[in-house]
PDB file of N, CA and C in Angstrom:
ATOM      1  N   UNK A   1     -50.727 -62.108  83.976  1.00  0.00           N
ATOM      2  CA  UNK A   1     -51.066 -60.732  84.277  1.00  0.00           C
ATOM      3  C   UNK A   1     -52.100 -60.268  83.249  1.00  0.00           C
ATOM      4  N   UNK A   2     -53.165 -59.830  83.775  1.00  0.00           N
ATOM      5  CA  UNK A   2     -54.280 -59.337  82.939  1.00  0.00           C
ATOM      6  C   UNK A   2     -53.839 -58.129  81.945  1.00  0.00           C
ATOM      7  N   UNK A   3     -54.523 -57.516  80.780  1.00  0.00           N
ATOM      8  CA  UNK A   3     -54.206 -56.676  80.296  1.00  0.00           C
ATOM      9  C   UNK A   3     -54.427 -55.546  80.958  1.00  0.00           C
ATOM     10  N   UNK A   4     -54.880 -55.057  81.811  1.00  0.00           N
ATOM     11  CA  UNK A   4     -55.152 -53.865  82.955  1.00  0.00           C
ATOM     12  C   UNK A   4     -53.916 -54.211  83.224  1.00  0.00           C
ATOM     13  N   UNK A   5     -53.664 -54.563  84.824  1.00  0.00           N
ATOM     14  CA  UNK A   5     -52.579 -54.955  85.332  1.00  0.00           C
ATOM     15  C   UNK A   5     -51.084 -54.178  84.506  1.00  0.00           C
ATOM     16  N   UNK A   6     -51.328 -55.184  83.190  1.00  0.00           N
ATOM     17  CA  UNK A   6     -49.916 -54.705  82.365  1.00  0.00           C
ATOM     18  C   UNK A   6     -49.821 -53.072  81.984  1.00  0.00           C
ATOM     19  N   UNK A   7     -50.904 -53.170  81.661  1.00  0.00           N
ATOM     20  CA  UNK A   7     -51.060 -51.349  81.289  1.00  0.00           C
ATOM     21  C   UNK A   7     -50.603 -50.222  82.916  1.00  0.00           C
ATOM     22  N   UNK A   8     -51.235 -50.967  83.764  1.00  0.00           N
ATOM     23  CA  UNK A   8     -51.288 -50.203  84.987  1.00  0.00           C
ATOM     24  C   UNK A   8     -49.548 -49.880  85.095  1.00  0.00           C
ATOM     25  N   UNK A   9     -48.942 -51.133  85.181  1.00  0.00           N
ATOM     26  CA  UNK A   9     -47.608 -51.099  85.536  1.00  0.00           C
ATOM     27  C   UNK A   9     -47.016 -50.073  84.808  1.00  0.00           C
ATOM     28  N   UNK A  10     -47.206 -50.324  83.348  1.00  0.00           N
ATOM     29  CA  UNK A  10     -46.232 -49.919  82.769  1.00  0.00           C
ATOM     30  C   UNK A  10     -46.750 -47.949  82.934  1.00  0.00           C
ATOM     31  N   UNK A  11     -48.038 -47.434  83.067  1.00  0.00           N
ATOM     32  CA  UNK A  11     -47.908 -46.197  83.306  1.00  0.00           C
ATOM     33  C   UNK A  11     -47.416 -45.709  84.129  1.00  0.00           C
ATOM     34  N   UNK A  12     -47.867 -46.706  85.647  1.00  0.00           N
ATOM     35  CA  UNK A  12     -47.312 -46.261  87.067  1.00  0.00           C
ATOM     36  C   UNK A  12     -45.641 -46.005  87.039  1.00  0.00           C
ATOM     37  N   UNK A  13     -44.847 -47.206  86.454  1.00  0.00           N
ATOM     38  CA  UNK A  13     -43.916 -47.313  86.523  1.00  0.00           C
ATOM     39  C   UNK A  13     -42.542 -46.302  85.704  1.00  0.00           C
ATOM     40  N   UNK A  14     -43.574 -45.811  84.741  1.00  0.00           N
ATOM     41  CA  UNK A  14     -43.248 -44.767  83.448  1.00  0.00           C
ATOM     42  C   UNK A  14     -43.414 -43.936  83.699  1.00  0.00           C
ATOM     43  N   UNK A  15     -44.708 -43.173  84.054  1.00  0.00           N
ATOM     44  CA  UNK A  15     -45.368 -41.986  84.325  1.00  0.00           C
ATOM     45  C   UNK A  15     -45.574 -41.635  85.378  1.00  0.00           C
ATOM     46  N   UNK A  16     -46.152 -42.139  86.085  1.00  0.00           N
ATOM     47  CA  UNK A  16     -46.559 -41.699  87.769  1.00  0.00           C
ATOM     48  C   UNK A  16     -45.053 -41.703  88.909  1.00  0.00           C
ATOM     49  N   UNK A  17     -44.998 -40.123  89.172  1.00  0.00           N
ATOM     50  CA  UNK A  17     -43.430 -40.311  90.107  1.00  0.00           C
ATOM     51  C   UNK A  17     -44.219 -41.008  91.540  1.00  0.00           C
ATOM     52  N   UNK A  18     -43.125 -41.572  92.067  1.00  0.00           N
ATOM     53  CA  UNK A  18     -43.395 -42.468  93.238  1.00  0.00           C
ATOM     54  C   UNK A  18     -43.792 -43.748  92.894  1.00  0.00           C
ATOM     55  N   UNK A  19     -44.856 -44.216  91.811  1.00  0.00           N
ATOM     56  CA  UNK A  19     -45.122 -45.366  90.869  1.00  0.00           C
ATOM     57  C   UNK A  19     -46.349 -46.089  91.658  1.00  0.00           C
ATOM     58  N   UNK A  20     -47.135 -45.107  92.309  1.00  0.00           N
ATOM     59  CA  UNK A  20     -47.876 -45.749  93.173  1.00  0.00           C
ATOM     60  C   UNK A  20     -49.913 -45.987  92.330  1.00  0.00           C
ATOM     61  N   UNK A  21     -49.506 -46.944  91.732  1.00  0.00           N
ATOM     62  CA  UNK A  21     -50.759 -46.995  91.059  1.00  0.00           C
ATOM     63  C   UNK A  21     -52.481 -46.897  91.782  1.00  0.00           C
ATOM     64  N   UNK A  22     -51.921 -47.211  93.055  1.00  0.00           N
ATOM     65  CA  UNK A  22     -53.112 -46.822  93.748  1.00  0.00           C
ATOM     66  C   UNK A  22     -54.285 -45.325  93.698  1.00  0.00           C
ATOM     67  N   UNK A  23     -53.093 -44.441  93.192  1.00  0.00           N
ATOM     68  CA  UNK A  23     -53.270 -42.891  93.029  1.00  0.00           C
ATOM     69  C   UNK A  23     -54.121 -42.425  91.522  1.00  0.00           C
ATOM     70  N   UNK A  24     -54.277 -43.863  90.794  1.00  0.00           N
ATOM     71  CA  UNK A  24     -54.414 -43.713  89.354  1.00  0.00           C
ATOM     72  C   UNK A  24     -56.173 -44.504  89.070  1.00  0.00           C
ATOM     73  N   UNK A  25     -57.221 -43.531  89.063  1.00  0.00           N
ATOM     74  CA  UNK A  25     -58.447 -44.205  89.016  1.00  0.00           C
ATOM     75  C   UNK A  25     -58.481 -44.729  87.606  1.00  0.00           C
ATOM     76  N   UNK A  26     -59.461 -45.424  87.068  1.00  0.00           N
ATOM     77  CA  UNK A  26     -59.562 -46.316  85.616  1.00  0.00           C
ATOM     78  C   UNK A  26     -59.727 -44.877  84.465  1.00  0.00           C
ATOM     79  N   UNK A  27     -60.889 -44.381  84.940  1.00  0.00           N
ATOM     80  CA  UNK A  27     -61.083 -43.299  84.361  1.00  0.00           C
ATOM     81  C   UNK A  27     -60.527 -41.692  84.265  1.00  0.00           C
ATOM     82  N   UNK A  28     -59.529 -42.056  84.897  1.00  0.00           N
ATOM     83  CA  UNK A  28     -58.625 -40.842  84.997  1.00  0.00           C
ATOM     84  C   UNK A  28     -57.888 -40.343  83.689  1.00  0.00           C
ATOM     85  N   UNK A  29     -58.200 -39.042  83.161  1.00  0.00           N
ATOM     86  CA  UNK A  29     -57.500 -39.067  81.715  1.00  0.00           C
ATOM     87  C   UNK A  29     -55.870 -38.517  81.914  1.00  0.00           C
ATOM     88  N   UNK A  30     -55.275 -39.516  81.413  1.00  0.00           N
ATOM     89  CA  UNK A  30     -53.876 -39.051  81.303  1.00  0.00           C
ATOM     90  C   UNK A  30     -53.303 -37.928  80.859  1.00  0.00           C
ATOM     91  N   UNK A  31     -53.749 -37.101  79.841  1.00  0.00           N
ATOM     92  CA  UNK A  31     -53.416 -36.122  79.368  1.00  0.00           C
ATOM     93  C   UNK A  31     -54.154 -34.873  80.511  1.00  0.00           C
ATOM     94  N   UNK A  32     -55.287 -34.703  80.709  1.00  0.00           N
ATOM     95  CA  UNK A  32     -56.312 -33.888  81.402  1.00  0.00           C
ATOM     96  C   UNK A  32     -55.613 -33.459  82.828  1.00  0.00           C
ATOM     97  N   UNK A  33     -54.359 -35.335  83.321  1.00  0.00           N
ATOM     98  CA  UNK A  33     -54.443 -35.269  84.896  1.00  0.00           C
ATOM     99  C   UNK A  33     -52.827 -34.889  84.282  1.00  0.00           C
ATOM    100  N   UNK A  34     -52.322 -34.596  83.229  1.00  0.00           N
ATOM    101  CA  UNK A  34     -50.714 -34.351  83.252  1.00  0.00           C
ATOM    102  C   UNK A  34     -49.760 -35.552  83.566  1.00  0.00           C
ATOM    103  N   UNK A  35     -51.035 -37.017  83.808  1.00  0.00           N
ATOM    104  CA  UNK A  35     -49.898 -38.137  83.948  1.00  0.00           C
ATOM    105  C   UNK A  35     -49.087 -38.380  83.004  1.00  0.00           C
ATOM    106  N   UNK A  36     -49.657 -38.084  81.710  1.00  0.00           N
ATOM    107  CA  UNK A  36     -48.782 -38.420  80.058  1.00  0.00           C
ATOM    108  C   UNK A  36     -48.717 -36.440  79.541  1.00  0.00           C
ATOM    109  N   UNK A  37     -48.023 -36.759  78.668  1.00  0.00           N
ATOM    110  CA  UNK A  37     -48.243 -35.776  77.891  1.00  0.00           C
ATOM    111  C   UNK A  37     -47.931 -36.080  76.356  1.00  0.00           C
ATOM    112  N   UNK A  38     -48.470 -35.550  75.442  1.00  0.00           N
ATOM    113  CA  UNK A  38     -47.906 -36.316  73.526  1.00  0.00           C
ATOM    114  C   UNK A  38     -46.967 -37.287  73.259  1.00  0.00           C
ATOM    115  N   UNK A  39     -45.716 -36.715  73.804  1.00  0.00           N
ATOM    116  CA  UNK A  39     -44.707 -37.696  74.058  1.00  0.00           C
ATOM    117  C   UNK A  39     -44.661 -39.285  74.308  1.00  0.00           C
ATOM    118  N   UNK A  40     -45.135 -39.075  75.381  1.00  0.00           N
ATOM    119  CA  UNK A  40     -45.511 -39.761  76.360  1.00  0.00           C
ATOM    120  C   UNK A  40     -46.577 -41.024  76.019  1.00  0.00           C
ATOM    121  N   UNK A  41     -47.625 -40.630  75.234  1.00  0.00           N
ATOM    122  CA  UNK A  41     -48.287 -41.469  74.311  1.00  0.00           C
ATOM    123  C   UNK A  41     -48.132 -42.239  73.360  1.00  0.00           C
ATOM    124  N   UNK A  42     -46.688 -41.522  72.416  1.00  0.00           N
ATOM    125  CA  UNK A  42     -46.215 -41.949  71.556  1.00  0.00           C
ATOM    126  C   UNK A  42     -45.812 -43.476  72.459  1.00  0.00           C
ATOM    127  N   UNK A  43     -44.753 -43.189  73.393  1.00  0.00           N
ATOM    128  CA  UNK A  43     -44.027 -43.947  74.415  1.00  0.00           C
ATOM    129  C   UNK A  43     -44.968 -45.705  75.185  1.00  0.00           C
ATOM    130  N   UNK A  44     -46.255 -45.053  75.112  1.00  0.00           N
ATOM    131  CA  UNK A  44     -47.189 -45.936  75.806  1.00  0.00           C
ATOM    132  C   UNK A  44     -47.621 -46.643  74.063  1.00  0.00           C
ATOM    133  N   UNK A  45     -47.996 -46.045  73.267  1.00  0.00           N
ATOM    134  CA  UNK A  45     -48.301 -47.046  71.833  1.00  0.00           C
ATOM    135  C   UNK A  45     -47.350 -47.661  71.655  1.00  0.00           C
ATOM    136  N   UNK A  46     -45.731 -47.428  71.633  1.00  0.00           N
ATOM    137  CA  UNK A  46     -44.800 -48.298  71.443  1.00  0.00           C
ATOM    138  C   UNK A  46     -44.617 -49.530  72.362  1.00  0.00           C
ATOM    139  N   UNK A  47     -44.658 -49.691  73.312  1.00  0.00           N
ATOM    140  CA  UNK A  47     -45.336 -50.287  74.847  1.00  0.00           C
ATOM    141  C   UNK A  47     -46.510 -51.577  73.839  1.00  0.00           C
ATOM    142  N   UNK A  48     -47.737 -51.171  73.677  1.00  0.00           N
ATOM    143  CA  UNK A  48     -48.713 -51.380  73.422  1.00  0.00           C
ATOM    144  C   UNK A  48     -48.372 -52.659  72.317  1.00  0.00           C
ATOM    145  N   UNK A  49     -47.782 -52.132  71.294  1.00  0.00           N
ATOM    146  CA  UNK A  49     -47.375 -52.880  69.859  1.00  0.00           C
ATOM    147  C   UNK A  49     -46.472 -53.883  70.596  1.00  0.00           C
ATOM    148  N   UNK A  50     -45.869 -53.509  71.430  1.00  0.00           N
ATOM    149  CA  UNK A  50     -44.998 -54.747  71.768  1.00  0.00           C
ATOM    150  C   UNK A  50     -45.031 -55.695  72.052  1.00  0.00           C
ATOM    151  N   UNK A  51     -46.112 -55.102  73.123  1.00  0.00           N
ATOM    152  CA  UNK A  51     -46.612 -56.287  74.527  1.00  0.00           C
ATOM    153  C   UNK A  51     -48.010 -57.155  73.932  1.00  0.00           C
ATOM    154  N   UNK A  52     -48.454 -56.445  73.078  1.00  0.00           N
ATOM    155  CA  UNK A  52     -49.630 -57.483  72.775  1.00  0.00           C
ATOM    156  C   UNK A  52     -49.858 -57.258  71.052  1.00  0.00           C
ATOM    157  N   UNK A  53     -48.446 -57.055  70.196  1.00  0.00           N
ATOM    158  CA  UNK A  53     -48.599 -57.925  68.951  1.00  0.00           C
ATOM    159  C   UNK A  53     -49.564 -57.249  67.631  1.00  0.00           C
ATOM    160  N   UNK A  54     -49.999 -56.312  67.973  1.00  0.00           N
ATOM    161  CA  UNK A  54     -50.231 -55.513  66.791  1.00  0.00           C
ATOM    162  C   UNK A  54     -50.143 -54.447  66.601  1.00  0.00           C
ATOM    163  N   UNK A  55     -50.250 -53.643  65.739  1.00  0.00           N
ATOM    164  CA  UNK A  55     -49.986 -51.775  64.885  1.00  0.00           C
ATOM    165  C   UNK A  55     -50.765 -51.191  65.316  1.00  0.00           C
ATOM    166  N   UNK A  56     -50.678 -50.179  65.723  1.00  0.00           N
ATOM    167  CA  UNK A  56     -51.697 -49.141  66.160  1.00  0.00           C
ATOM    168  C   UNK A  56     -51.623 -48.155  65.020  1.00  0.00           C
ATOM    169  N   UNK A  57     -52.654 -48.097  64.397  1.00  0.00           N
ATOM    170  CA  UNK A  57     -52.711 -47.126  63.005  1.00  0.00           C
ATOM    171  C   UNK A  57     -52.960 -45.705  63.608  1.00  0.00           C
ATOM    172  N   UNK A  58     -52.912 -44.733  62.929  1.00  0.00           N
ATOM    173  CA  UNK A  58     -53.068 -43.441  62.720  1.00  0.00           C
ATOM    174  C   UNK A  58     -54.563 -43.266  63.338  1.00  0.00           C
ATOM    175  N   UNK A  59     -54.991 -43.712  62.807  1.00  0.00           N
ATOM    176  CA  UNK A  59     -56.550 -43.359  62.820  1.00  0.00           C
ATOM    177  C   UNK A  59     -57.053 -43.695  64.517  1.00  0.00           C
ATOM    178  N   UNK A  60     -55.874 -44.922  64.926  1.00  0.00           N
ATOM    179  CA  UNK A  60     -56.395 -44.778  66.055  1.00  0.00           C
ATOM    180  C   UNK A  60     -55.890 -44.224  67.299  1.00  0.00           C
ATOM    181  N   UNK A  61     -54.899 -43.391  66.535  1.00  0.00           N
ATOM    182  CA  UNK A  61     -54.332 -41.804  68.116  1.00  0.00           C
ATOM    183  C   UNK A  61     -55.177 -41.132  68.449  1.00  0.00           C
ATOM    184  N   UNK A  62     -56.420 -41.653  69.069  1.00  0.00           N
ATOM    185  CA  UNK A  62     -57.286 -40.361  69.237  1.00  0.00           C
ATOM    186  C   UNK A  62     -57.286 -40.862  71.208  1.00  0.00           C
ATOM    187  N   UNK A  63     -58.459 -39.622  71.456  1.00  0.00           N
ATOM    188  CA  UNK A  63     -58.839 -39.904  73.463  1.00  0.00           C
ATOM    189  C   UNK A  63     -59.462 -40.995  73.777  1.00  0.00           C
ATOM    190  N   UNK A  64     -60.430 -40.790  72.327  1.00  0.00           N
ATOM    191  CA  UNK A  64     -61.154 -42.356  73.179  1.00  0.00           C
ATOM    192  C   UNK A  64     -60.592 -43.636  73.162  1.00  0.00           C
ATOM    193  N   UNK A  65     -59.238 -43.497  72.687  1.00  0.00           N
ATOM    194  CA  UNK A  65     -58.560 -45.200  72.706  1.00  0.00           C
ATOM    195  C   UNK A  65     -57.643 -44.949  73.364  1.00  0.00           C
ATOM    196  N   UNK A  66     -56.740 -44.193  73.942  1.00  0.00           N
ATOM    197  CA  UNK A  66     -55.663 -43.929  74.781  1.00  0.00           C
ATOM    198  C   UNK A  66     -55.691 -43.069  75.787  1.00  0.00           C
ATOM    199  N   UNK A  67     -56.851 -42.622  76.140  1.00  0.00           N
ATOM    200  CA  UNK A  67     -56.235 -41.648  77.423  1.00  0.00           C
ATOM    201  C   UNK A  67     -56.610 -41.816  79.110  1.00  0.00           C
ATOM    202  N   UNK A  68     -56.952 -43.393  79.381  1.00  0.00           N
ATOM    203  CA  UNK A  68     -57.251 -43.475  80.470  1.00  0.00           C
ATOM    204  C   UNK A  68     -56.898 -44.921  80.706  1.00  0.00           C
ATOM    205  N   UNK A  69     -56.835 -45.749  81.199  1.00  0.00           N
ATOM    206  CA  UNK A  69     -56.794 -46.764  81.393  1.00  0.00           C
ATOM    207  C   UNK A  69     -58.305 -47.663  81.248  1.00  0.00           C
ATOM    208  N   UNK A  70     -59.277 -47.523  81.638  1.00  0.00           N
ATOM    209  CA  UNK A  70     -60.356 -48.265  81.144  1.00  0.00           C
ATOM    210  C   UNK A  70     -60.166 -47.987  79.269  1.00  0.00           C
ATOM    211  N   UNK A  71     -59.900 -46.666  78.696  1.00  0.00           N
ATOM    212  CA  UNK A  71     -60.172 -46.507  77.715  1.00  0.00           C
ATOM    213  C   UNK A  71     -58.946 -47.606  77.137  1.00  0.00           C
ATOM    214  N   UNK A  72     -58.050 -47.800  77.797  1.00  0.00           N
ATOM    215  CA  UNK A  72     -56.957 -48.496  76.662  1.00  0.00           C
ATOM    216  C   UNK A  72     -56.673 -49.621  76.807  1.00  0.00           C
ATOM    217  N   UNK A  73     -57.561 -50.414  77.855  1.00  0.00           N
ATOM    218  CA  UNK A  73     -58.247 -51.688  78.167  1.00  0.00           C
ATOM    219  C   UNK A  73     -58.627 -51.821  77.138  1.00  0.00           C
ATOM    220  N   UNK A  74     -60.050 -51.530  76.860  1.00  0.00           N
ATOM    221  CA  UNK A  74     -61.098 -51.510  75.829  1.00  0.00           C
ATOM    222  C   UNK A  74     -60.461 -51.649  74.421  1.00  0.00           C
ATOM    223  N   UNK A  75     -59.501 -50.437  74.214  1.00  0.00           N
ATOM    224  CA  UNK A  75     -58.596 -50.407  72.675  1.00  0.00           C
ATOM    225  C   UNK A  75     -58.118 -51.776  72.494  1.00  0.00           C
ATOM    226  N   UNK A  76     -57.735 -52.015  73.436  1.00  0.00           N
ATOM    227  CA  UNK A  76     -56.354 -53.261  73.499  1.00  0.00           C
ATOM    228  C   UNK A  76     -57.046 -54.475  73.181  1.00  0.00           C
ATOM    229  N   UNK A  77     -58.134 -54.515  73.844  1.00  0.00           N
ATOM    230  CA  UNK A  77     -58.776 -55.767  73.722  1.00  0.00           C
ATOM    231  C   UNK A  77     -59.704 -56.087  72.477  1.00  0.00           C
ATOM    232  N   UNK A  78     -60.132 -54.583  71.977  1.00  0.00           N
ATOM    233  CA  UNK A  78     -60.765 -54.807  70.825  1.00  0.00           C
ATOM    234  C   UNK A  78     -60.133 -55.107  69.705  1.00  0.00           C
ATOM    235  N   UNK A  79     -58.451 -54.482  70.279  1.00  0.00           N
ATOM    236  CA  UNK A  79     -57.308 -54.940  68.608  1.00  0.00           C
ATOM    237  C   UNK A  79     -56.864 -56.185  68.955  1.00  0.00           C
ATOM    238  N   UNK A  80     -57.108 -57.081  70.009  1.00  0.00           N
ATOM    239  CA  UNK A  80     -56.316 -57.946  69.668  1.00  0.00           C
ATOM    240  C   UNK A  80     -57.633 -58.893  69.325  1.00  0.00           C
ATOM    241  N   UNK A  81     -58.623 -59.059  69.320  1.00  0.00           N
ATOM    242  CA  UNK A  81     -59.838 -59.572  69.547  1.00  0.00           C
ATOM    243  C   UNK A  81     -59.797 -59.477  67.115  1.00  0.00           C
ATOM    244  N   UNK A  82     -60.013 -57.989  66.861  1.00  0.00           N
ATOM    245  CA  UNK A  82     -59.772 -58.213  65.272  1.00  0.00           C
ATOM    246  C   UNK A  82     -58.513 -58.421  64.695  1.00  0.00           C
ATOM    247  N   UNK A  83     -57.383 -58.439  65.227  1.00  0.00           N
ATOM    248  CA  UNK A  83     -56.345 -59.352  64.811  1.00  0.00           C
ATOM    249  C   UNK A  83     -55.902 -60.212  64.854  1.00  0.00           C
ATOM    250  N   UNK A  84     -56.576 -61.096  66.091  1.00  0.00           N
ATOM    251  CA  UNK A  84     -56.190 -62.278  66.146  1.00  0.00           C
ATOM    252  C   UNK A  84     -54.608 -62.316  67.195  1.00  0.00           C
ATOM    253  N   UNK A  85     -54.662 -61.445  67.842  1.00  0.00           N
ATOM    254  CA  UNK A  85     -53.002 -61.708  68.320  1.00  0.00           C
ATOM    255  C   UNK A  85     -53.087 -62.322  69.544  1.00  0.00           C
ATOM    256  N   UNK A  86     -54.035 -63.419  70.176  1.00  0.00           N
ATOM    257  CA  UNK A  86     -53.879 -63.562  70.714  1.00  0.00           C
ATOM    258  C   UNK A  86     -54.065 -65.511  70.639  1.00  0.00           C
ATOM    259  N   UNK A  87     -54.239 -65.342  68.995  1.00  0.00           N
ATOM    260  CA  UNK A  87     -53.970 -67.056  68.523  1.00  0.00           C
ATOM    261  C   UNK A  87     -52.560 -67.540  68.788  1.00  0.00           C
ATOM    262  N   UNK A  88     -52.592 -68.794  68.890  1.00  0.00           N
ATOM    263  CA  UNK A  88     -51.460 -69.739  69.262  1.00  0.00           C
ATOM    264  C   UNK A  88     -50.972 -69.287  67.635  1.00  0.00           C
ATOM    265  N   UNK A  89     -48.759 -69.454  68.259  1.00  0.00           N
ATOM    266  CA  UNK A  89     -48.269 -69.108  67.249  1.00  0.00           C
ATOM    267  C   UNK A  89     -48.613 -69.917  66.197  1.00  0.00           C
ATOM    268  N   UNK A  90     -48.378 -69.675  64.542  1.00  0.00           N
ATOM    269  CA  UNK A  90     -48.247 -70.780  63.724  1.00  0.00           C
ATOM    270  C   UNK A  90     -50.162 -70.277  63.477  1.00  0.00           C
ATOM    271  N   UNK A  91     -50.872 -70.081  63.749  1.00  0.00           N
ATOM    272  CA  UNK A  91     -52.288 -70.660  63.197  1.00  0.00           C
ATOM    273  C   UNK A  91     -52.412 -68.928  63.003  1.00  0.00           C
ATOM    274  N   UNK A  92     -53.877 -68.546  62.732  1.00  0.00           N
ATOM    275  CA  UNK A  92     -54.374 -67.764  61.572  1.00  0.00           C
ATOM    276  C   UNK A  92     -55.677 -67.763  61.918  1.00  0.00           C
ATOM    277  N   UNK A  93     -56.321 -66.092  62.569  1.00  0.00           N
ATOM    278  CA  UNK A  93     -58.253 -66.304  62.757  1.00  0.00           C
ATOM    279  C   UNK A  93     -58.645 -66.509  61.582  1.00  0.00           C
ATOM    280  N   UNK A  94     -59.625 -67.503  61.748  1.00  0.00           N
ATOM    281  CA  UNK A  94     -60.695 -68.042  60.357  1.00  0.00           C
ATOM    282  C   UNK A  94     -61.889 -67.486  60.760  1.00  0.00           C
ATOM    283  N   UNK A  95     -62.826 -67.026  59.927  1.00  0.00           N
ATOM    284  CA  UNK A  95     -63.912 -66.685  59.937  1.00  0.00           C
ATOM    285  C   UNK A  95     -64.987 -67.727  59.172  1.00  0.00           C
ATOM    286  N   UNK A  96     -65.602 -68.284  60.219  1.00  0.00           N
ATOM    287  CA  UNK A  96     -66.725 -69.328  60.017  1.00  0.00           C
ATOM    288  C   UNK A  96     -67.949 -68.612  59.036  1.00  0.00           C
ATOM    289  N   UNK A  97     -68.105 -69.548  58.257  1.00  0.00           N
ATOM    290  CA  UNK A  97     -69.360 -69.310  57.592  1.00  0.00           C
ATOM    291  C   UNK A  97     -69.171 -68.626  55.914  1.00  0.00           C
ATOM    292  N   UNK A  98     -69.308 -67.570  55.375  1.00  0.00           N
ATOM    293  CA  UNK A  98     -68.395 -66.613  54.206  1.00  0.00           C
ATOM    294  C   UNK A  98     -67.464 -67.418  53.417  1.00  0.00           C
ATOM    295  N   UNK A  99     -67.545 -67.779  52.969  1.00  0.00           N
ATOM    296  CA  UNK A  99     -66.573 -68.857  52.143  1.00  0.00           C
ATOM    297  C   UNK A  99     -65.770 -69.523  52.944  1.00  0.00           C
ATOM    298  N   UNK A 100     -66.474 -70.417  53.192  1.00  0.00           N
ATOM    299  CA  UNK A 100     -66.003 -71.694  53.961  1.00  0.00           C
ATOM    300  C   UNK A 100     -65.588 -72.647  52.681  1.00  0.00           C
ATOM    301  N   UNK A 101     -64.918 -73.172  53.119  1.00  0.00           N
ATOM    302  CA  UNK A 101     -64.637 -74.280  51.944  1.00  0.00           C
ATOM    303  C   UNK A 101     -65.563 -75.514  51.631  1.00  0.00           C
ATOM    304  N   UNK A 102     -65.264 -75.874  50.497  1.00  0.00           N
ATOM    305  CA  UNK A 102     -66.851 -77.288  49.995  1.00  0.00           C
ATOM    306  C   UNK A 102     -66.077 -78.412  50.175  1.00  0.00           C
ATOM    307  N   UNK A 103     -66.960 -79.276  50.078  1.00  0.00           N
ATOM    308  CA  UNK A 103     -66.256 -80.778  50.273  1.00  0.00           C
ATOM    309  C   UNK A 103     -67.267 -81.389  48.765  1.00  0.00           C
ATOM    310  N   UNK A 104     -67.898 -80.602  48.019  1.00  0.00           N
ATOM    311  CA  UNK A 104     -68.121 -80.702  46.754  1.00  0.00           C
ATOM    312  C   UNK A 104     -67.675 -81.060  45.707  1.00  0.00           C
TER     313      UNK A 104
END
């Protein structure tokens, strides 16, 4: 299941009465359309940390990372993309090049 998909469910299924995700465009803001409300966000970041493995800091409760579904596509993929959570267990992102190790 794609990361859309998962997100979709879990709002439709949470938030939207009837659960009919069809009713829910990408760009639709959750707060704006009354699908979420504060609460409710809190509820979807806890969701978030779970399902795909990293912290959502402070800094990043804002609209442009949570309030639509394209927007929390985008979040999701950009945190797991700088954390690495989407490496096989056991290993660790390396960054090529910057102190690489010598064979010196």
């Amino acid at each position: 299941m794609s990361v859309e998909q998962k997100l979709r469910k879990i709002v439709t299924e949470t938030f939207l009465v009837g659960g009919d995700n069809g009713e829910l465009g990408g760009d639709d803001s959750f707060i704006e359309t009354g699908i979420i409300d504060s609460t409710g966000i809190l509820q979807l970041v806890e969701f978030v940390e779970q399902e795909f493995g990293f912290k959502v800091q402070d800094e990043d409760l804002i609209p442009e990372n949570l309030d639509s579904i394209n927007r929390l596509v985008a979040f999701v993929e950009r945190k797991k993309l700088s954390s690495g959570a989407d490496a096989p267990e056991g290993t660790m992102p390396c960054a090529v090049g910057a102190g690489a190790l010598s064979t010196n």
